[in-house]
PDB file of N, CA and C in Angstrom:
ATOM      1  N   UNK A   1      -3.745 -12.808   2.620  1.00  0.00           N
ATOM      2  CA  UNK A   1      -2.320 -12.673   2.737  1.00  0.00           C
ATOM      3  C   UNK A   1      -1.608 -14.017   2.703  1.00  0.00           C
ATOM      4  N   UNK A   2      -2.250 -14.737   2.612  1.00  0.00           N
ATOM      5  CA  UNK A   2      -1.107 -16.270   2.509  1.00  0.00           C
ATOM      6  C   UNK A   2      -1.149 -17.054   1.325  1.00  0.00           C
ATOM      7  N   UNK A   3      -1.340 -15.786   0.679  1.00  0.00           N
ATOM      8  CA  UNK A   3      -0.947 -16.206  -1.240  1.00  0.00           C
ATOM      9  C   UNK A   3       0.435 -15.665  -1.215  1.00  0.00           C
ATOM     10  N   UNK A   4       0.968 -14.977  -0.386  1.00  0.00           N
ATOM     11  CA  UNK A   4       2.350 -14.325  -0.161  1.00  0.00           C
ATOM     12  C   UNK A   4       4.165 -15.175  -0.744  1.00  0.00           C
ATOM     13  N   UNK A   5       3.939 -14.629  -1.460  1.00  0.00           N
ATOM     14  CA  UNK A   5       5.735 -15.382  -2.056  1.00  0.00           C
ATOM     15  C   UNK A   5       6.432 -15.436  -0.647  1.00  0.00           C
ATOM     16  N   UNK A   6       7.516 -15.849   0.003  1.00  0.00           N
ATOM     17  CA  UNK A   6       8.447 -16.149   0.949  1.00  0.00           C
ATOM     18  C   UNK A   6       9.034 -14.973   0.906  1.00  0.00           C
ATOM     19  N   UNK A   7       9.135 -13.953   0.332  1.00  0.00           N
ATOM     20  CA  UNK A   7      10.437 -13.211   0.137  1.00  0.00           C
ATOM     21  C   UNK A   7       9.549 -11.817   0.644  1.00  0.00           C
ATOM     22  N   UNK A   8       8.236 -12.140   0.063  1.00  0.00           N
ATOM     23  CA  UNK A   8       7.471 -10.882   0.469  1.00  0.00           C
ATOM     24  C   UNK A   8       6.738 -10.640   2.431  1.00  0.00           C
ATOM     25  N   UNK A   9       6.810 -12.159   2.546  1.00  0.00           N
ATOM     26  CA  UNK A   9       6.427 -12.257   4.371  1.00  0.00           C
ATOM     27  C   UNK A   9       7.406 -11.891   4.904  1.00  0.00           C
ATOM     28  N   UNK A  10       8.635 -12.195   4.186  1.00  0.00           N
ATOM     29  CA  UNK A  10       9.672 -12.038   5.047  1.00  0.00           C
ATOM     30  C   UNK A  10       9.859 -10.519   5.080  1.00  0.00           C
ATOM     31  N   UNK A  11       9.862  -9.821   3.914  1.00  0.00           N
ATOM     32  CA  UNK A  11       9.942  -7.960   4.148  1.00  0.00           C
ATOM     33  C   UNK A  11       9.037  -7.957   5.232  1.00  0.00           C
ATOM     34  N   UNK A  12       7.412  -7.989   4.868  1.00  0.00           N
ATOM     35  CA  UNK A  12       6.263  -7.908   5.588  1.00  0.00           C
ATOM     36  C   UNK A  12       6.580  -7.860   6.816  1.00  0.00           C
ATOM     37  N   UNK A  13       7.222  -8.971   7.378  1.00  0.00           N
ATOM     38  CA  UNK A  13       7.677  -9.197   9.060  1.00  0.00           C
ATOM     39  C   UNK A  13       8.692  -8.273   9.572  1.00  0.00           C
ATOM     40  N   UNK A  14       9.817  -8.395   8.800  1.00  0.00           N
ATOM     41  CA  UNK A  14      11.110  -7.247   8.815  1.00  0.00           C
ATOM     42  C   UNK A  14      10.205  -6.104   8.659  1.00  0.00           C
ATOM     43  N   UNK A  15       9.534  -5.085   8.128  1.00  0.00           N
ATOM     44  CA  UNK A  15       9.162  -3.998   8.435  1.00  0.00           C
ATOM     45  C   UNK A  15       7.622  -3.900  10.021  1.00  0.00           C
ATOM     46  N   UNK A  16       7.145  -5.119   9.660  1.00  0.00           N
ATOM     47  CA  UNK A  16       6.077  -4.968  10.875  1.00  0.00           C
ATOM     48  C   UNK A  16       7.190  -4.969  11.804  1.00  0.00           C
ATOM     49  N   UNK A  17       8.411  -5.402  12.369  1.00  0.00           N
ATOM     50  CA  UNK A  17       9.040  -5.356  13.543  1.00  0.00           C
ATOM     51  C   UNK A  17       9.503  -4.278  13.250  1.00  0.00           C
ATOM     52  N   UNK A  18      10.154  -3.397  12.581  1.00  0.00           N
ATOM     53  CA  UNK A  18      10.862  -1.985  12.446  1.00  0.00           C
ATOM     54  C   UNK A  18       9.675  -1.242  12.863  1.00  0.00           C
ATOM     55  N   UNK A  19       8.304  -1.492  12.881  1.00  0.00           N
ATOM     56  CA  UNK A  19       7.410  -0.082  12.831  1.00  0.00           C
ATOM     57  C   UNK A  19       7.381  -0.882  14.397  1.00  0.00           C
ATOM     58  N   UNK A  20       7.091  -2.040  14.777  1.00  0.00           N
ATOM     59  CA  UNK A  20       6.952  -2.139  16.280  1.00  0.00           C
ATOM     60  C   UNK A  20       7.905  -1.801  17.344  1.00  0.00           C
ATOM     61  N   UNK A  21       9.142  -1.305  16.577  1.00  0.00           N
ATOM     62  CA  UNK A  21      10.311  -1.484  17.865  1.00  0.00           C
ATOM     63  C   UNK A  21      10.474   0.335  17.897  1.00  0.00           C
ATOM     64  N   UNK A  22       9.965   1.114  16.863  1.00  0.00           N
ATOM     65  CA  UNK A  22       9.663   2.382  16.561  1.00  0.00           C
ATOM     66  C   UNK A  22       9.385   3.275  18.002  1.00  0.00           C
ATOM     67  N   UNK A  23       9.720   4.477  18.505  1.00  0.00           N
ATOM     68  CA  UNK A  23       9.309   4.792  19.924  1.00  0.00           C
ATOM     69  C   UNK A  23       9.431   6.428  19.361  1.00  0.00           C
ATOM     70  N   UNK A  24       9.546   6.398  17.759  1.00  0.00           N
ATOM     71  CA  UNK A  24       9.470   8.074  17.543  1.00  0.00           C
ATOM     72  C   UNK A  24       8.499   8.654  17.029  1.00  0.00           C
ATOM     73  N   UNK A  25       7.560   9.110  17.406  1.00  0.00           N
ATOM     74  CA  UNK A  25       6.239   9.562  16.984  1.00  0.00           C
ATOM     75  C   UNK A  25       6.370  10.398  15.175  1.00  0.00           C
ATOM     76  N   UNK A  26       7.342  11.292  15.676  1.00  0.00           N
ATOM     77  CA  UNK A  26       7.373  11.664  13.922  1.00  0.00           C
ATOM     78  C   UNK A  26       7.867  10.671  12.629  1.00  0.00           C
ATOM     79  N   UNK A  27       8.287  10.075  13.398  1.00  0.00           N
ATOM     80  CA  UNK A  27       9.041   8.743  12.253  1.00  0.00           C
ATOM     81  C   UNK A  27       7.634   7.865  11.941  1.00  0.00           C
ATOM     82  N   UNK A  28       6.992   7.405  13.100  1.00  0.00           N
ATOM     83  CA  UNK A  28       5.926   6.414  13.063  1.00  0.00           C
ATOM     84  C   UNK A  28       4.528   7.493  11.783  1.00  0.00           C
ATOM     85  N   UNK A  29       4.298   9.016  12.327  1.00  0.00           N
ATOM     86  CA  UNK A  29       3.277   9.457  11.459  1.00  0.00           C
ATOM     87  C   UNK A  29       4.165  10.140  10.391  1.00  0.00           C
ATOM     88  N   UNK A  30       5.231   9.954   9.526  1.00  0.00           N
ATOM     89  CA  UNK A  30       6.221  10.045   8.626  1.00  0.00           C
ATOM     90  C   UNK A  30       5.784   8.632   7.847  1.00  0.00           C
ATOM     91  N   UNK A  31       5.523   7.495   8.456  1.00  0.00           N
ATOM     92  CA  UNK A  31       5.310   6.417   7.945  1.00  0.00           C
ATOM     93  C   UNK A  31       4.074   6.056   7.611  1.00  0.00           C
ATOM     94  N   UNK A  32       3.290   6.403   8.587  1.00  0.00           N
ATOM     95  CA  UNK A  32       1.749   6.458   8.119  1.00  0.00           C
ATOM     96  C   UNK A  32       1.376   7.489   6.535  1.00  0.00           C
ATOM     97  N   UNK A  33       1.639   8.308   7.045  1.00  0.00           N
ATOM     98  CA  UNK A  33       2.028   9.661   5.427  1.00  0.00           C
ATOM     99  C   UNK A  33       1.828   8.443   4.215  1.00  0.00           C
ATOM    100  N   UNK A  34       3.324   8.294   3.872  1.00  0.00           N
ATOM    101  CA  UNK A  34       3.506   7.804   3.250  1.00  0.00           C
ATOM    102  C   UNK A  34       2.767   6.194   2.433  1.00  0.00           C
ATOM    103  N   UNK A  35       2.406   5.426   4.120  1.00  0.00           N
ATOM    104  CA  UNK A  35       1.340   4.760   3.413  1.00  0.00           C
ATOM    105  C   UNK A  35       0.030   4.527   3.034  1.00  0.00           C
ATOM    106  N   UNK A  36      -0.542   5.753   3.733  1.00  0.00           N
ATOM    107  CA  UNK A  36      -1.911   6.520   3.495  1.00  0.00           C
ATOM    108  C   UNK A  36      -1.784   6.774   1.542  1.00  0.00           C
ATOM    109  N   UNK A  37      -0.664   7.731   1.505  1.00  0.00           N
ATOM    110  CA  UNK A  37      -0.311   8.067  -0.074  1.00  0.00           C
ATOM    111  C   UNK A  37      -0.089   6.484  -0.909  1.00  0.00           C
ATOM    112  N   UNK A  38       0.538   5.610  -0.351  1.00  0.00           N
ATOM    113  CA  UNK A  38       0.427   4.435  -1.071  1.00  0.00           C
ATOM    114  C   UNK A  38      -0.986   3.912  -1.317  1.00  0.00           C
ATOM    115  N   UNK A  39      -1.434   3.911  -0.210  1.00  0.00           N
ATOM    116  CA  UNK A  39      -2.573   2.997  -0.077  1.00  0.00           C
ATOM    117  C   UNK A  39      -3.937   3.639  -1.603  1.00  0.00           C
ATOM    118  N   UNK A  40      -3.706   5.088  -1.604  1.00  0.00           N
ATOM    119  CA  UNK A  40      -4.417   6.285  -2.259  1.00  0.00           C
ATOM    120  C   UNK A  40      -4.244   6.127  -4.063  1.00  0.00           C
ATOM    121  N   UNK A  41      -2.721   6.081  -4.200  1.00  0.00           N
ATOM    122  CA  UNK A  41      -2.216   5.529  -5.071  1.00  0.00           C
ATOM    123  C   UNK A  41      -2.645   4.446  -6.011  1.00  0.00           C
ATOM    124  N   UNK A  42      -2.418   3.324  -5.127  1.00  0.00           N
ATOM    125  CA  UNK A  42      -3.024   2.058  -5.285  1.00  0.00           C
ATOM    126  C   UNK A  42      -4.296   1.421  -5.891  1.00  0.00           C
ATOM    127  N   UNK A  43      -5.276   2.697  -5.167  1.00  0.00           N
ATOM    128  CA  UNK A  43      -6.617   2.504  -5.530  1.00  0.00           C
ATOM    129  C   UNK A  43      -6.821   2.971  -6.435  1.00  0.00           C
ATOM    130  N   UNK A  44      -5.676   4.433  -6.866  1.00  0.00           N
ATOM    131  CA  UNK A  44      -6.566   5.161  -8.251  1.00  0.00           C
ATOM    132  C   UNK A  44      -5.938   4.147  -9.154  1.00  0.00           C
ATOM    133  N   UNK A  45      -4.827   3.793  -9.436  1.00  0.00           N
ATOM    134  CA  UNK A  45      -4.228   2.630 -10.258  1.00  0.00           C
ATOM    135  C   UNK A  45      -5.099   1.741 -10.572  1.00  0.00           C
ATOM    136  N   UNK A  46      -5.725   0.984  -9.638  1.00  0.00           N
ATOM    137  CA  UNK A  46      -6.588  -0.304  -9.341  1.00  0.00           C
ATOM    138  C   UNK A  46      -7.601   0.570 -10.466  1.00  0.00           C
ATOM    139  N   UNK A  47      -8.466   1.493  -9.968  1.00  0.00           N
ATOM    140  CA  UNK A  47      -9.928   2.092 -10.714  1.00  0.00           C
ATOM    141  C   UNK A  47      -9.402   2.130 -12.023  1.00  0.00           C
ATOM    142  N   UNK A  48      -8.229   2.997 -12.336  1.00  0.00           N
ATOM    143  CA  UNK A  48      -8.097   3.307 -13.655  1.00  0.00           C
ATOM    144  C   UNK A  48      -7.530   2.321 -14.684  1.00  0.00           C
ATOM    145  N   UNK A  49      -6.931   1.156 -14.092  1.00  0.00           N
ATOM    146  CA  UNK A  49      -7.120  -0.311 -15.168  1.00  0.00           C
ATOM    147  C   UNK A  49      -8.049  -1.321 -15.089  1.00  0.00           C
ATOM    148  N   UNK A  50      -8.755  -0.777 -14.216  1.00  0.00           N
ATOM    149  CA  UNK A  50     -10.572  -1.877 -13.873  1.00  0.00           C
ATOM    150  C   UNK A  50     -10.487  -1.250 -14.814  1.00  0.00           C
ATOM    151  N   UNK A  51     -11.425   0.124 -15.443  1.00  0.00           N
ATOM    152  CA  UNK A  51     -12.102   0.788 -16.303  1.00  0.00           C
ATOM    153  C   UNK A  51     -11.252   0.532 -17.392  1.00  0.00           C
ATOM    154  N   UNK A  52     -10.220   0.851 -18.132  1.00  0.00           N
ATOM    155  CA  UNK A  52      -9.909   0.324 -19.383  1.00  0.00           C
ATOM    156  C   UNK A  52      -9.976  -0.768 -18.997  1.00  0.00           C
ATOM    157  N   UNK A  53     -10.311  -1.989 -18.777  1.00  0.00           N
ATOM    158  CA  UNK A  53     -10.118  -3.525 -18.790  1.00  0.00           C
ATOM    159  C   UNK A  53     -11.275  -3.639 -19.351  1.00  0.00           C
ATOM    160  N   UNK A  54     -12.534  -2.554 -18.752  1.00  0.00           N
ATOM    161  CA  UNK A  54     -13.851  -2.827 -18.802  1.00  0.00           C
ATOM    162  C   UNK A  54     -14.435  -1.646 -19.724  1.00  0.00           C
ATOM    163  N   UNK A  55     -13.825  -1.222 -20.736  1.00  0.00           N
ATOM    164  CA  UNK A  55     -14.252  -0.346 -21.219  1.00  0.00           C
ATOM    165  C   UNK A  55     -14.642   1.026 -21.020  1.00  0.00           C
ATOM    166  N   UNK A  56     -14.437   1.407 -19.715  1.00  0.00           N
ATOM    167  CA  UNK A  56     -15.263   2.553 -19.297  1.00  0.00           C
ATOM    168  C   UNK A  56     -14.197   3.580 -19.365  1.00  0.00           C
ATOM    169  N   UNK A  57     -14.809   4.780 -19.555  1.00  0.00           N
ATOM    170  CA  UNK A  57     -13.881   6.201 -19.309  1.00  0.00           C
ATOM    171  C   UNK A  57     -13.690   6.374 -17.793  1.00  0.00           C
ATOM    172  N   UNK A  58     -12.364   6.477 -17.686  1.00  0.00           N
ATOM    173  CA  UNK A  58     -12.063   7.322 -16.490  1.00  0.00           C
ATOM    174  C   UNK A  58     -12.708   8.474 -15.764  1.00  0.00           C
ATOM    175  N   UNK A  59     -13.168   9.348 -16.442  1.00  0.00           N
ATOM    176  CA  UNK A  59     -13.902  10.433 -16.273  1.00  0.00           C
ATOM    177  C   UNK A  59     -14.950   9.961 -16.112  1.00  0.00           C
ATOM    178  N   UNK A  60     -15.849   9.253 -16.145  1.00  0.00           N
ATOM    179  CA  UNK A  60     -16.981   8.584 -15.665  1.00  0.00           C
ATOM    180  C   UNK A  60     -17.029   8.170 -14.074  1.00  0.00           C
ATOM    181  N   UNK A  61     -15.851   7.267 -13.472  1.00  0.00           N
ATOM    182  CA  UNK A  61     -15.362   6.886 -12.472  1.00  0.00           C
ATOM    183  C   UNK A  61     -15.679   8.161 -11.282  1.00  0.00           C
TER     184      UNK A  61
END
């Protein structure tokens, strides 16, 4: 994480304090949701341009 542009620590921090000052349980697992689905996202993205980078079929994966 401290390859981080300035602009991106600074969100980073601004939202780590919004989820810390947080005291609403549905808001907090409303937020998890969502970055569980990011995080999910992310990875199939990641797999599926490894493999065309590297030749491989998706469907193989």
């Amino acid at each position: 994480m401290a390859d981080l542009t300035l602009s991106r620590q600074f969100s980073l921090e601004s939202h780590s304090r919004a989820i810390d000052s947080c005291d609403d349980v549905a808001e907090l697992r409303r937020v998890a949701k969502t970055l569980l689905s990011a995080w999910h996202l992310q990875a199939d993205m990641t797999r599926h341009y490894g493999a065309q980078a590297m030749g491989i079929a998706r469907a193989a994966l």
